[in-house]
Protein backbone atom coordinates (compact mmCIF):
# COMPACT_ATOMS: atom_id res chain seq x y z
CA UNK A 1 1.51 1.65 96.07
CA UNK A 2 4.54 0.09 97.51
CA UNK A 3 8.50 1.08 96.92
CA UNK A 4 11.46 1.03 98.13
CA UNK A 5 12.56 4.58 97.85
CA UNK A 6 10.37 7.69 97.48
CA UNK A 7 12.44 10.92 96.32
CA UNK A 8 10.62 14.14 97.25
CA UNK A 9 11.08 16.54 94.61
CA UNK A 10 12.54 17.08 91.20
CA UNK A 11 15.08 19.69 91.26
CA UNK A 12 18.75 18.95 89.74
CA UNK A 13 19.82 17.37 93.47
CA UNK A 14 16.62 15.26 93.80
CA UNK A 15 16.91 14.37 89.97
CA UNK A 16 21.15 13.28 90.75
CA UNK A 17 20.13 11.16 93.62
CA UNK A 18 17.00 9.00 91.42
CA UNK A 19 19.97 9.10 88.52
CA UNK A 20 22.59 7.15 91.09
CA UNK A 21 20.04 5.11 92.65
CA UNK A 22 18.89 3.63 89.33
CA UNK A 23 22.18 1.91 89.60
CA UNK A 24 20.99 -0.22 92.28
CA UNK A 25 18.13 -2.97 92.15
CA UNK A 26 15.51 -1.00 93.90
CA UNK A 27 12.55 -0.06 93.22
CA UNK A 28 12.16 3.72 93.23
CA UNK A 29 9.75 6.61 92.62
CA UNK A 30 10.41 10.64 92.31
CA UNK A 31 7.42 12.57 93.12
CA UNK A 32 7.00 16.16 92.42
CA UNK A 33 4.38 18.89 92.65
CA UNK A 34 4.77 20.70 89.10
CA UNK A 35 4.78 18.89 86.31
CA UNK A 36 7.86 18.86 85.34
CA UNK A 37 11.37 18.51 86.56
CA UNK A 38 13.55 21.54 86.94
CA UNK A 39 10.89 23.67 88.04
CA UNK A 40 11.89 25.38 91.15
CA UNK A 41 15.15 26.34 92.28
CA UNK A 42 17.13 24.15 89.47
CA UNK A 43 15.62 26.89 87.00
CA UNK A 44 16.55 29.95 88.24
CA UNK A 45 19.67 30.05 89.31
CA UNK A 46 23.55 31.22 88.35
CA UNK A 47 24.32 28.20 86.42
CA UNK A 48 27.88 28.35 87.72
CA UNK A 49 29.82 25.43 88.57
CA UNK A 50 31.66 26.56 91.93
CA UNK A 51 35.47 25.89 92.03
CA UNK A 52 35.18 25.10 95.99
CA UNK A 53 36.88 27.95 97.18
CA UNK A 54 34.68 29.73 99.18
CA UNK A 55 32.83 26.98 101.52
CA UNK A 56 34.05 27.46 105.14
CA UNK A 57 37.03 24.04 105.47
CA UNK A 58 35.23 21.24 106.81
CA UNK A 59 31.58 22.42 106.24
CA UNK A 60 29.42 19.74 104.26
CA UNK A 61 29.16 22.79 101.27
CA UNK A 62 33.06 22.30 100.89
CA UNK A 63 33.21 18.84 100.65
CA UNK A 64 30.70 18.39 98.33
CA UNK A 65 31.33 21.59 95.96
CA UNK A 66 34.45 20.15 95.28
CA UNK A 67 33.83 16.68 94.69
CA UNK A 68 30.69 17.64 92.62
CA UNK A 69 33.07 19.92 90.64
CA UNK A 70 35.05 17.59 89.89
CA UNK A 71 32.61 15.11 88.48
CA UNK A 72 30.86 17.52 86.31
CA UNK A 73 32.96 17.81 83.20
CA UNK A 74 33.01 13.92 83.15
CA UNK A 75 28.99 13.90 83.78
CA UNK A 76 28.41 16.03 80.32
CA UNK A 77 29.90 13.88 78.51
CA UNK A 78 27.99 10.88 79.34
CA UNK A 79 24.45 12.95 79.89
CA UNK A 80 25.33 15.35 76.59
CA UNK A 81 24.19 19.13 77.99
CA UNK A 82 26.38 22.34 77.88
CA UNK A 83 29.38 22.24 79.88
CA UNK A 84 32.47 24.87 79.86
CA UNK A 85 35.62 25.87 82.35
CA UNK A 86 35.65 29.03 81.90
CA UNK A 87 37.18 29.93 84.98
CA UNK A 88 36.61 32.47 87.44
CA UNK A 89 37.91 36.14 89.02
CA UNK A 90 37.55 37.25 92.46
CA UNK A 91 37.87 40.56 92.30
CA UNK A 92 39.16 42.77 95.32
CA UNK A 93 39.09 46.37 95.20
CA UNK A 94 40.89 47.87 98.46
CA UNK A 95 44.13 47.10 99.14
CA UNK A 96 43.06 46.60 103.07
CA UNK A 97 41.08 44.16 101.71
CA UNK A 98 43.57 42.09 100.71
CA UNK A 99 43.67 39.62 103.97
CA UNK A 100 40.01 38.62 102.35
CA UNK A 101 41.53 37.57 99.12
CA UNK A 102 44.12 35.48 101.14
CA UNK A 103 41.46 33.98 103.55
CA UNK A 104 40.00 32.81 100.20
CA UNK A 105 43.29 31.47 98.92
CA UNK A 106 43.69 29.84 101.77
CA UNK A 107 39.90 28.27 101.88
CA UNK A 108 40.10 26.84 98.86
CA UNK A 109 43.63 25.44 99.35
CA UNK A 110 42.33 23.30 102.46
CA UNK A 111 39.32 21.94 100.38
CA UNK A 112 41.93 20.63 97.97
CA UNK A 113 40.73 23.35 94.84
CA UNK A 114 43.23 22.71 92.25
CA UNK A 115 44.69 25.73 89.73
CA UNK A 116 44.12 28.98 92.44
CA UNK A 117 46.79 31.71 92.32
CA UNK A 118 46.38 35.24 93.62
CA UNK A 119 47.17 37.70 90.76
CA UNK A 120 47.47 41.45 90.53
CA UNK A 121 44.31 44.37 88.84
CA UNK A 122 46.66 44.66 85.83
CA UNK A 123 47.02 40.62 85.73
CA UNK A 124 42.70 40.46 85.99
CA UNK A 125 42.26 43.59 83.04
CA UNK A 126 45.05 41.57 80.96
CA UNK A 127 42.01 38.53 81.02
CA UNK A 128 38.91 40.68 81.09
CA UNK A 129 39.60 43.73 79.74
CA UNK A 130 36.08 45.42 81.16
CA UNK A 131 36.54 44.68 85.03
CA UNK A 132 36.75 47.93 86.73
CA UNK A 133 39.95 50.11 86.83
CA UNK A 134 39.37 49.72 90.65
CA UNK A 135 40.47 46.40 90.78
CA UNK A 136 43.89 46.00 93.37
CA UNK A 137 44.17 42.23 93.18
CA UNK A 138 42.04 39.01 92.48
CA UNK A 139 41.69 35.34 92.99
CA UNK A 140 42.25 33.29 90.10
CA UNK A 141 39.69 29.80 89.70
CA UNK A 142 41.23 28.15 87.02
CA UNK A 143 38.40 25.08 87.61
CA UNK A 144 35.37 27.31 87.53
CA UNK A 145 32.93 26.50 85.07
CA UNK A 146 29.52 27.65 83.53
CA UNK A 147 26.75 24.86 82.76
CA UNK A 148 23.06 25.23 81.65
CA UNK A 149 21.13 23.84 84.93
CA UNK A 150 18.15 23.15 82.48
CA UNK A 151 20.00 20.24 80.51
CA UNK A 152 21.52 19.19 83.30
CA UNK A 153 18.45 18.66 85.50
CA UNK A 154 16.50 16.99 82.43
CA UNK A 155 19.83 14.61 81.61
CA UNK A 156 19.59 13.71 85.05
CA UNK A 157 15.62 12.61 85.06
CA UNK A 158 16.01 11.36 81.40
CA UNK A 159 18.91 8.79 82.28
CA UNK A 160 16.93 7.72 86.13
CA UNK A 161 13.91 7.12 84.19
CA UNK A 162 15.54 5.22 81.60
CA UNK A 163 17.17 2.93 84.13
CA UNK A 164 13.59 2.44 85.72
CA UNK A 165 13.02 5.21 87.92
CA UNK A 166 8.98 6.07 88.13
CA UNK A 167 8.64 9.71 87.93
CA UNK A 168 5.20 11.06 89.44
CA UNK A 169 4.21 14.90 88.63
CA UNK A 170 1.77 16.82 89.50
CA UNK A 171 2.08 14.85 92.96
CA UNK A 172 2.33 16.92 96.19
CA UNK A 173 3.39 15.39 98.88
CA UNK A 174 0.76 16.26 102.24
CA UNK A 175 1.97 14.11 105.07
CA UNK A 176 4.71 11.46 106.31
CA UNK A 177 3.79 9.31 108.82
CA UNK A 178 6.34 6.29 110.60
CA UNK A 179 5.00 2.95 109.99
CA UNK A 180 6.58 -0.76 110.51
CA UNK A 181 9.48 -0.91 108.11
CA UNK A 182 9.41 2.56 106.67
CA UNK A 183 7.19 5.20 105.56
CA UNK A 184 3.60 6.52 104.46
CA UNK A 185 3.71 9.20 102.04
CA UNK A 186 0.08 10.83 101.98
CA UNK A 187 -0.24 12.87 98.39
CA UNK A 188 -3.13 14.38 96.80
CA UNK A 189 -2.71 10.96 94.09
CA UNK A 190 -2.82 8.64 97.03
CA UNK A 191 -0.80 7.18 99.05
CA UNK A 192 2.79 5.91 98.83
CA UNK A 193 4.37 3.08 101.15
CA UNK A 194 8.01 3.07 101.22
CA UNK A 195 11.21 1.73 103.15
CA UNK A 196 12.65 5.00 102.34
CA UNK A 197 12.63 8.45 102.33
CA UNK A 198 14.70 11.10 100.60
CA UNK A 199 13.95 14.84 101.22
CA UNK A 200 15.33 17.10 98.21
CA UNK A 201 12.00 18.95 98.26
CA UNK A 202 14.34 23.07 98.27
CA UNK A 203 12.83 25.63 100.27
CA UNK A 204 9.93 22.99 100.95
CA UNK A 205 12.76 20.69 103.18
CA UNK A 206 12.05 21.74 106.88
CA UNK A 207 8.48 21.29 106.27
CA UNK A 208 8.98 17.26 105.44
CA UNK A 209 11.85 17.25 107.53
CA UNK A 210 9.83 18.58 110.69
CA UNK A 211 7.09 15.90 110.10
CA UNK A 212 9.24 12.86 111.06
CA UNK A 213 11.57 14.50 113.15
CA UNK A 214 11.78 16.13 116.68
CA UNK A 215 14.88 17.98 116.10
CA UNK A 216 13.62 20.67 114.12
CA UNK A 217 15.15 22.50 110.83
CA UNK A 218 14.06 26.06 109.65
CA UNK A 219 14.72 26.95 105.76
CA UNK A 220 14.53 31.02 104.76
CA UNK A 221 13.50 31.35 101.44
CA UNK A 222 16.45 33.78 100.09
CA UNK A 223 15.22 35.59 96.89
CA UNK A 224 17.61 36.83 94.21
CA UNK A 225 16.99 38.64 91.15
CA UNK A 226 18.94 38.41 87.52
CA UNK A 227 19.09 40.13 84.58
CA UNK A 228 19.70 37.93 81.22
CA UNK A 229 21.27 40.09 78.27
CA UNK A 230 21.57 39.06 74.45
CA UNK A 231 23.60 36.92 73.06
CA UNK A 232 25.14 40.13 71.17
CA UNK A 233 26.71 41.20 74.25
CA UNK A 234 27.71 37.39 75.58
CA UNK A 235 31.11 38.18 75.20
CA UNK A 236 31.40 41.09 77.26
CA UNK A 237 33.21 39.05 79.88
CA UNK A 238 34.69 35.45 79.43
CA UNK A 239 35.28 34.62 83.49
CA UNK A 240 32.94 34.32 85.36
CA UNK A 241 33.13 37.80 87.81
CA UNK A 242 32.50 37.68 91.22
CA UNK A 243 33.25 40.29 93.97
CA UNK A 244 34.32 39.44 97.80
CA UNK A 245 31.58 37.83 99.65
CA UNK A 246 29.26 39.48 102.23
CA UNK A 247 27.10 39.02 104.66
CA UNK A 248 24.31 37.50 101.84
CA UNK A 249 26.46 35.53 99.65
CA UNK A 250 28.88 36.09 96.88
CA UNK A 251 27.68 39.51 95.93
CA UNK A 252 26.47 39.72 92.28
CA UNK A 253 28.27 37.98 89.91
CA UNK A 254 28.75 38.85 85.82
CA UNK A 255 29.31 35.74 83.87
CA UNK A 256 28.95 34.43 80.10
CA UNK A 257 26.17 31.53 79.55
CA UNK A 258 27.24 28.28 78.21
CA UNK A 259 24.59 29.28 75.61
CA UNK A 260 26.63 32.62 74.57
CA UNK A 261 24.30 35.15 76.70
CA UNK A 262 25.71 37.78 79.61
CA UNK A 263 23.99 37.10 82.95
CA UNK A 264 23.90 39.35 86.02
CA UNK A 265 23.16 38.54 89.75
CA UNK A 266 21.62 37.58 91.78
CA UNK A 267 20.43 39.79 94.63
CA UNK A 268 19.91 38.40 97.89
CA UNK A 269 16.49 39.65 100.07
CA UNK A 270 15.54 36.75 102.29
CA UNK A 271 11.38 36.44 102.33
CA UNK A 272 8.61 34.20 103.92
CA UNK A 273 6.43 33.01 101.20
CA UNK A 274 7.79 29.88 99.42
CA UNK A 275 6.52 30.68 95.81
CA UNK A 276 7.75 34.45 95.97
CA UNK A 277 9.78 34.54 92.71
CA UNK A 278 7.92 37.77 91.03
CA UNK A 279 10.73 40.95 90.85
CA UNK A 280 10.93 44.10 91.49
CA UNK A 281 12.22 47.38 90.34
CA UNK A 282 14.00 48.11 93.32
CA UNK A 283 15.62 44.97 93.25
CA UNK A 284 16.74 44.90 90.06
CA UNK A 285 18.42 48.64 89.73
CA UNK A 286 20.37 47.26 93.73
CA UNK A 287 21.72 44.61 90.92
CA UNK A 288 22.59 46.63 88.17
CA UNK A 289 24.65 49.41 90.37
CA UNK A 290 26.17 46.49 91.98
CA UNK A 291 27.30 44.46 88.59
CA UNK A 292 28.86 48.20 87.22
CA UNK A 293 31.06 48.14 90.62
CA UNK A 294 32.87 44.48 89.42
CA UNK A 295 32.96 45.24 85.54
CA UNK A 296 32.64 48.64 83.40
CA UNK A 297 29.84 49.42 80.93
CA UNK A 298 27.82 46.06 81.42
CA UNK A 299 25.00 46.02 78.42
CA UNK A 300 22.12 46.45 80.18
CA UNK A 301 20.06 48.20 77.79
CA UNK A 302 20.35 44.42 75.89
CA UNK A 303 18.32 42.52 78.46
CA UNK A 304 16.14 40.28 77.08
CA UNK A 305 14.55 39.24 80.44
CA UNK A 306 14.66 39.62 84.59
CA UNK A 307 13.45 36.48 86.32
CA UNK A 308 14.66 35.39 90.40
CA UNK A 309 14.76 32.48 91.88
CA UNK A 310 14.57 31.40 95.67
CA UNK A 311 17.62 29.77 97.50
CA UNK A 312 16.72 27.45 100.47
CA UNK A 313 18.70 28.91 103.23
CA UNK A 314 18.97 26.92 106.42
CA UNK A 315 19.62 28.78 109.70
CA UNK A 316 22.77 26.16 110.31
CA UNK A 317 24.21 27.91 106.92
CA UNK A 318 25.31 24.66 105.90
CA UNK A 319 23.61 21.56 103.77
CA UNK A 320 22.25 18.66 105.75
CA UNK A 321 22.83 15.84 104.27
CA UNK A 322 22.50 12.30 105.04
CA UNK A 323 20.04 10.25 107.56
CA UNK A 324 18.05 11.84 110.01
CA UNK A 325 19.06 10.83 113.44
CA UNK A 326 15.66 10.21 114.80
CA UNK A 327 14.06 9.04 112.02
CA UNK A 328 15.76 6.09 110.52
CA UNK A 329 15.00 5.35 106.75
CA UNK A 330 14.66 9.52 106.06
CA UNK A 331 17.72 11.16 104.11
CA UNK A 332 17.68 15.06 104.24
CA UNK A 333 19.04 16.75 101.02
CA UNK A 334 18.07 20.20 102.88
CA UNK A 335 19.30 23.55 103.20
CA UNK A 336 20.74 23.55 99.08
CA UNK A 337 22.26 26.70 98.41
CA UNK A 338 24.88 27.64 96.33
CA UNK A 339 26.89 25.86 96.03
CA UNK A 340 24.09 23.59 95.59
CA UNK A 341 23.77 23.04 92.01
CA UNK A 342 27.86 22.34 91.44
CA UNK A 343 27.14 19.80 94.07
CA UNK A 344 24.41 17.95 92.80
CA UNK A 345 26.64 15.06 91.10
CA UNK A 346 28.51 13.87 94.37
CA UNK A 347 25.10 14.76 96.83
CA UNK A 348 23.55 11.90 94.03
CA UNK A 349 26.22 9.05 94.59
CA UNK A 350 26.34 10.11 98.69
CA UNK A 351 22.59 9.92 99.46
CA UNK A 352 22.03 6.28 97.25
CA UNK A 353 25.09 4.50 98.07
CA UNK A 354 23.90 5.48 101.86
CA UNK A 355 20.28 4.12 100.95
CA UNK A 356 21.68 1.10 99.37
CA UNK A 357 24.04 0.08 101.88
CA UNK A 358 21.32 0.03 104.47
CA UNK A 359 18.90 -1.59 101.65
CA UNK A 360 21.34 -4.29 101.14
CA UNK A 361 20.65 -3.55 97.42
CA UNK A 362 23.05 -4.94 94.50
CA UNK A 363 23.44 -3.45 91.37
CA UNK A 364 21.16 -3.00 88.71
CA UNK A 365 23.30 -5.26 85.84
CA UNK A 366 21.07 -3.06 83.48
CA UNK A 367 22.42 0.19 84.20
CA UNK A 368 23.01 2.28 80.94
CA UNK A 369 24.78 5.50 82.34
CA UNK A 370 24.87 7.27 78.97
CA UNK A 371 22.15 9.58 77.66
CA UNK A 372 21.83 10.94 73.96
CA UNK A 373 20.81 14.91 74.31
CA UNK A 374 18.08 16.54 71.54
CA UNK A 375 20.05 17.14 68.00
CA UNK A 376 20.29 21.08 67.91
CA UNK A 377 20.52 22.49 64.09
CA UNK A 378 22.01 25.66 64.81
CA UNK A 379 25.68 24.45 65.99
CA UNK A 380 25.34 22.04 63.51
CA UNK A 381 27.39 22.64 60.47
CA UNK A 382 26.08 22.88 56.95
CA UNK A 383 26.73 19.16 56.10
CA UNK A 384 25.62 17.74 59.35
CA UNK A 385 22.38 19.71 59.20
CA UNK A 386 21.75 18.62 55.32
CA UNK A 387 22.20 14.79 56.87
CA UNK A 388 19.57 15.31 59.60
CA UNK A 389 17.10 17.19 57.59
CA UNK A 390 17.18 14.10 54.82
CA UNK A 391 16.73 11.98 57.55
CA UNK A 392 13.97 14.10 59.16
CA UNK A 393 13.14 17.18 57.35
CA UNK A 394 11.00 18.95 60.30
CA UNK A 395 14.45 19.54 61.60
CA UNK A 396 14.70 21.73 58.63
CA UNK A 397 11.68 24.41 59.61
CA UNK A 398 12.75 26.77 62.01
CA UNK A 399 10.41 27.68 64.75
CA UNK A 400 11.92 29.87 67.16
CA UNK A 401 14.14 32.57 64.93
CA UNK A 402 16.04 33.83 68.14
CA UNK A 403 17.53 30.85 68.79
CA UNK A 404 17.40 28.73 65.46
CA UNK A 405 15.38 25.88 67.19
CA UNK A 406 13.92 23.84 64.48
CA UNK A 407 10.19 22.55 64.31
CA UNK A 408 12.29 18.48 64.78
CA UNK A 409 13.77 19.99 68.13
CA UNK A 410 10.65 20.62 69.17
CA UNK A 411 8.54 17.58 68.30
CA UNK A 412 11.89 15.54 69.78
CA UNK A 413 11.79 17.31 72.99
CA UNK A 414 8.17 16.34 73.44
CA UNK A 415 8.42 12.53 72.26
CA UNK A 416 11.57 11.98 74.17
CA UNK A 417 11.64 10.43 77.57
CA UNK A 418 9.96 11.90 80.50
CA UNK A 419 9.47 14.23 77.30
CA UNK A 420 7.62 18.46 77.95
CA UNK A 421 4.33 18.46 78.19
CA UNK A 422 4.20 22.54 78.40
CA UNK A 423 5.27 25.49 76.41
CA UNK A 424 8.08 25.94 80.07
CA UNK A 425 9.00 21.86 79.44
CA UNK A 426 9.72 22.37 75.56
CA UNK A 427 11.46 25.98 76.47
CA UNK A 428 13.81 24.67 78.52
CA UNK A 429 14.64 21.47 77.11
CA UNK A 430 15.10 23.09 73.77
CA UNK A 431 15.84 26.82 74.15
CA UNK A 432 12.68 27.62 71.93
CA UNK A 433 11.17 31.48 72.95
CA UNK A 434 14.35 32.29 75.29
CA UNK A 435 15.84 34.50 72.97
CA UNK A 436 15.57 37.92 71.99
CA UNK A 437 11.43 38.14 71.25
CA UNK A 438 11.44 35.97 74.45
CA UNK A 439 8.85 33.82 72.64
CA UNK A 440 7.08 37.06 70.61
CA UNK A 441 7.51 34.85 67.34
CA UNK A 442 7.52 31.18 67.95
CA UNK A 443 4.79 30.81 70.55
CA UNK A 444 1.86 30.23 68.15
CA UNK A 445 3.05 27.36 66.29
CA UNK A 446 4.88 25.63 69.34
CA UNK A 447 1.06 25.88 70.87
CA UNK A 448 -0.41 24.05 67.69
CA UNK A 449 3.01 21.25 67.80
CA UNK A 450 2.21 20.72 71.47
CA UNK A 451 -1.19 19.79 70.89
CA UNK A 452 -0.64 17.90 67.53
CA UNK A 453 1.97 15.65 69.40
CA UNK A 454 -0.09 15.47 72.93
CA UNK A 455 -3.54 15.04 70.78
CA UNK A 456 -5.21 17.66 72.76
CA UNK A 457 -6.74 20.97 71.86
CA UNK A 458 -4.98 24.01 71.82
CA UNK A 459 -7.57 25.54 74.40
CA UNK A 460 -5.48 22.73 76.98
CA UNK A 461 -2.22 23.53 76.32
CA UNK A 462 -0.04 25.64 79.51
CA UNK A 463 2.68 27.45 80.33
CA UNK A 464 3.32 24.90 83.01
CA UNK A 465 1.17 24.08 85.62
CA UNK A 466 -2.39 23.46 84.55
CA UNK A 467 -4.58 26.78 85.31
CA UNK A 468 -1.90 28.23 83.53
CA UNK A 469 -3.38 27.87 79.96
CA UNK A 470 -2.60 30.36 76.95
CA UNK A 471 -5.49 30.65 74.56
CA UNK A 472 -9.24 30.57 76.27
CA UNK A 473 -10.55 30.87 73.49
CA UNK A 474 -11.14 31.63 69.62
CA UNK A 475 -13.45 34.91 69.82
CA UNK A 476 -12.76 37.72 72.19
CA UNK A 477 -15.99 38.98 71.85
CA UNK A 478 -17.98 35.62 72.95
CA UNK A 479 -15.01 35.50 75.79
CA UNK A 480 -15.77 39.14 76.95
CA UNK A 481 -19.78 37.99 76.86
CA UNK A 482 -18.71 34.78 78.89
C-alpha cells in the first residue's frame, strides 16, 4: 500500500503524534506489533505527570516535560480519561544535602515550572502526615499530577482513528529501505510505501533508527519493578513522593492512582533483552526497603499485584526528537524515558506540524478533537446510574465486583472504536479484573462477552497476543490424553 506517513508503534507518544497528525490532510497509518495499543512501555509505567523540574535546562526532556505538562489537564477534558494535580514532594533527608534540593529549585525555575517553593520536614509531615520523621526539607510541585496512562493512550488512538488514521496491529515492522520520494516499510503483512517515517517504536527505536541511518543510536532497556496496593490503602499518601535523584533515576516514588490505589516504584536494573518485563524477588524487596526510607508504614501486605515495565534509555540520556539528519523524511521519537509519558501531548503536535510543514499538508476541515470516554457505573450516582440502566440495562449487571465494572462497560469497550479484542484490551480500557481478585471473579464471563461480541469461540479468545489463549479446552482429561 501507499501513504503518506507510517507511525511505528503504538505506545501513548506514537498514539499523540497519529492523534495531531489527523489534523492535517494526510493520509496516515500506525502500525504496531501487538494487537493493541498501549502495550509496551505506555502500560507499565508511574503514571505521573512530571512538573518539569528535574530535566537538566536546555535538554529536549525539559522542554518537552513542561510543555506536555502543561497541555495535559486541557487534553482530559477533550479525550475524557482520569486526570488529577495532585502535586508532588521531593523529599531530602540530610541537611548536607540540601544544595541538591536547591539545584532542583533552581532546574525547574529555568524550565519555566510554575508553583515550586522549597519548604521545611515539619512543612512536608503538615501535607503527608506518613513521610518519614527523617525528612530535613523538600521541594514543593504544586503542578504535579497523576493520570491513568491506559485511558490516555486509548483516547489518543480512539480520537486519530476517528479523524481517519488506519491503525494496523499485529504488524511488525522487519526492514526500512530508502526509495525515490520516501520509504519502504517491509512487515510480516506486506509491504508499506510511504513519504514518511516516524519512529516511536520504545526500546525497539535504535533498531529502526540504525536501518536508515549511519549515525548510529544505542537504546538500554532499563527495567523497573512496582508494587500496586488496594484501593483500601489509596489514601495513605495524597502527593506524589519522590526522593532525590540518583545515578538511575528518581529513586522510587510512593504516589496515589487517579483510580484511588497506592503505587510503589519503580526500580531501575538496566538489561539486554527487549521483552524482559517478568520480576523478581530480589527486585521487589530493593523496592519495598527503598519506599519505607521516603514514607513510614507503607501497606504492603495490601498488594494486589507486582508487574515492571522497561524504559528505553538512550546512551545520550536525552530524547531524540525530530528528523534524522541523514535520512530525510525519518522522525525519531527515540530514547522516551520519563519524563516520557508527561511529554507525550507536546512530542504529538512537534513531530506532525514538522511532517506537515515539509508535506505541505493543510488541515483536515474534518477534524473532531473531542472524544466521549466508556460510561463507568460505579462513580455514577444513584440517579445517573438508574438513567443509563433504563436506557441500557447490561450496564446494570456487574461483572467485575472489585471494581464495579458493569457487563455494558464491557460490551462498550469492545464495540467502541479501535474497540479490545482481548481479555488485556477490555482490562485496561475498562478496569475489569484489576482489582483486588486481580480477575479471580470476573474472568469467566468476560471470556464468554468477548466471544459473544467478537462471534468467536471461547477456545480463541487471549490474554493479548494470540498464542496467549485461556481455555484449551472443555475436558482436562481428553486435554491430558491430547
Amino acid at each position: 500500500m501507499n501513504t503518506d506517513v507510517v507511525i511505528i508503534g503504538g505506545g501513548v507518544v506514537g498514539c499523540a503524534i497519529a492523534r495531531q497528525l489527523s489534523a492535517y490532510d494526510l493520509k496516515t497509518v500506525l502500525v504496531e506489533k501487538e494487537e493493541d495499543v498501549c502495550s509496551g512501555t505506555s502500560k507499565a509505567n508511574s503514571a505521573i505527570v512530571h512538573a518539569g523540574f528535574d530535566a537538566e535546562p536546555g535538554s529536549v526532556k525539559a522542554k518537552f516535560n513542561v510543555l506536555g505538562s502543561k497541555m495535559m489537564e486541557d487534553l482530559s477534558k477533550e479525550l475524557d480519561f482520569p486526570y488529577r494535580r495532585n502535586g508532588s514532594l521531593v523529599l531530602c533527608f540530610d541537611e548536607a544535602d540540601r544544595p541538591k534540593l536547591q539545584d532542583l529549585y533552581d532546574r525547574g525555575v529555568k524550565n519555566g515550572v510554575e508553583d515550586l517553593e522549597i519548604i521545611s520536614g515539619d512543612q512536608a509531615r503538615e501535607l503527608e502526615p506518613n513521610v518519614s520523621d527523617e525528612v530535613v526539607a523538600a521541594l514543593l510541585a504544586k503542578t504535579g499530577a497523576i493520570v491513568c496512562p491506559f485511558n490516555l493512550t486509548i483516547a489518543l488512538a480512539e480520537n486519530a482513528c476517528d479523524n481517519g488514521v488506519e491503525f494496523r496491529f499485529n504488524t511488525e515492522v522487519q526492514d526500512i529501505k530508502k526509495i525515490d520520494g520516501g520509504y519502504s516499510l517491509r512487515t510480516n503483512n506486506g509491504e508499506i510505501t510511504t513519504r514518511f517515517v516516524v519512529n516511536a517504536a520504545g526500546v525497539y527505536a535504535d533498531l529502526f533508527h540504525n536501518m536508515v541511518s549511519d549515525k548510529k543510536i544505542h537504546i538500554t532497556p532499563r527495567k523497573g519493578d512496582y508494587k500496586l496496593m488496594d484501593k483500601e490503602v489509596g489514601n495513605h499518601v495524597d502527593h506524589t513522593i519522590f526522593q532525590l535523584p540518583g545515578k538511575y533515576g528518581k529513586g522510587v516514588l510512593v504516589t496515589p492512582t487517579v483510580h484511588g490505589n497506592l503505587l510503589a516504584g519503580p526500580t531501575a536494573v538496566d538489561v539486554e533483552n527487549k521483552e524482559l518485563t517478568s520480576t523478581s524477588a530480589q527486585e521487589l524487596d530493593d523496592l519495598t526497603s527503598k519506599a519505607m526510607i521516603s514514607v513510614k508504614n507503607v501497606p504492603f501486605r495490601q498488594t494486589i499485584t507486582s508487574f515492571s515495565g522497561l524504559r528505553a534509555h538512550e546512551d545520550g540520556d536525552d530524547f531524540i526528537i525530530g528528523e534524522c539528519e541523514d535520512a530525510e523524511g525519518f522522525f525519531d521519537a527515540a530514547g522516551i524515558e520519563s519524563p516520557g509519558l508527561s511529554s507525550a501531548p507536546a512530542i504529538g503536535v512537534f513531530i506532525a506540524d514538522e511532517i506537515a510543514k515539509k508535506a505541505g499538508a493543510s488541515k483536515n476541515e474534518r477534524f473532531n478533537g473531542k472524544r466521549t470516554g466508556i460510561p463507568h457505573v460505579a462513580e455514577m450516582s444513584m440517579e445517573e446510574r438508574a438513567a443509563l440502566i433504563k436506557q441500557d440495562p447490561s450496564f446494570g449487571t456487574i461483572i467485575c465486583r472489585c471494581e464495579g465494572i458493569s457487563e455494558g462497560e464491557i460490551r462498550n469497550s469492545i464495540r467502541r472504536t479501535l474497540g479490545a479484542r482481548s481479555m488485556d484490551g477490555v482490562k485496561r480500557r475498562t478496569r475489569a479484573g484489576m482489582g483486588r481478585c486481580q480477575a479471580g471473579f470476573c474472568t469467566p464471563r468476560t471470556i464468554e462477552i468477548i466471544a459473544e461480541e467478537l462471534g468467536i469461540p471461547v477456545t480463541q479468545v487471549c490474554k493479548n497476543r494470540k498464542g496467549s489463549e485461556l481455555i484449551v479446552g472443555d475436558d482436562k482429561d481428553e486435554i491430558g490424553r491430547a
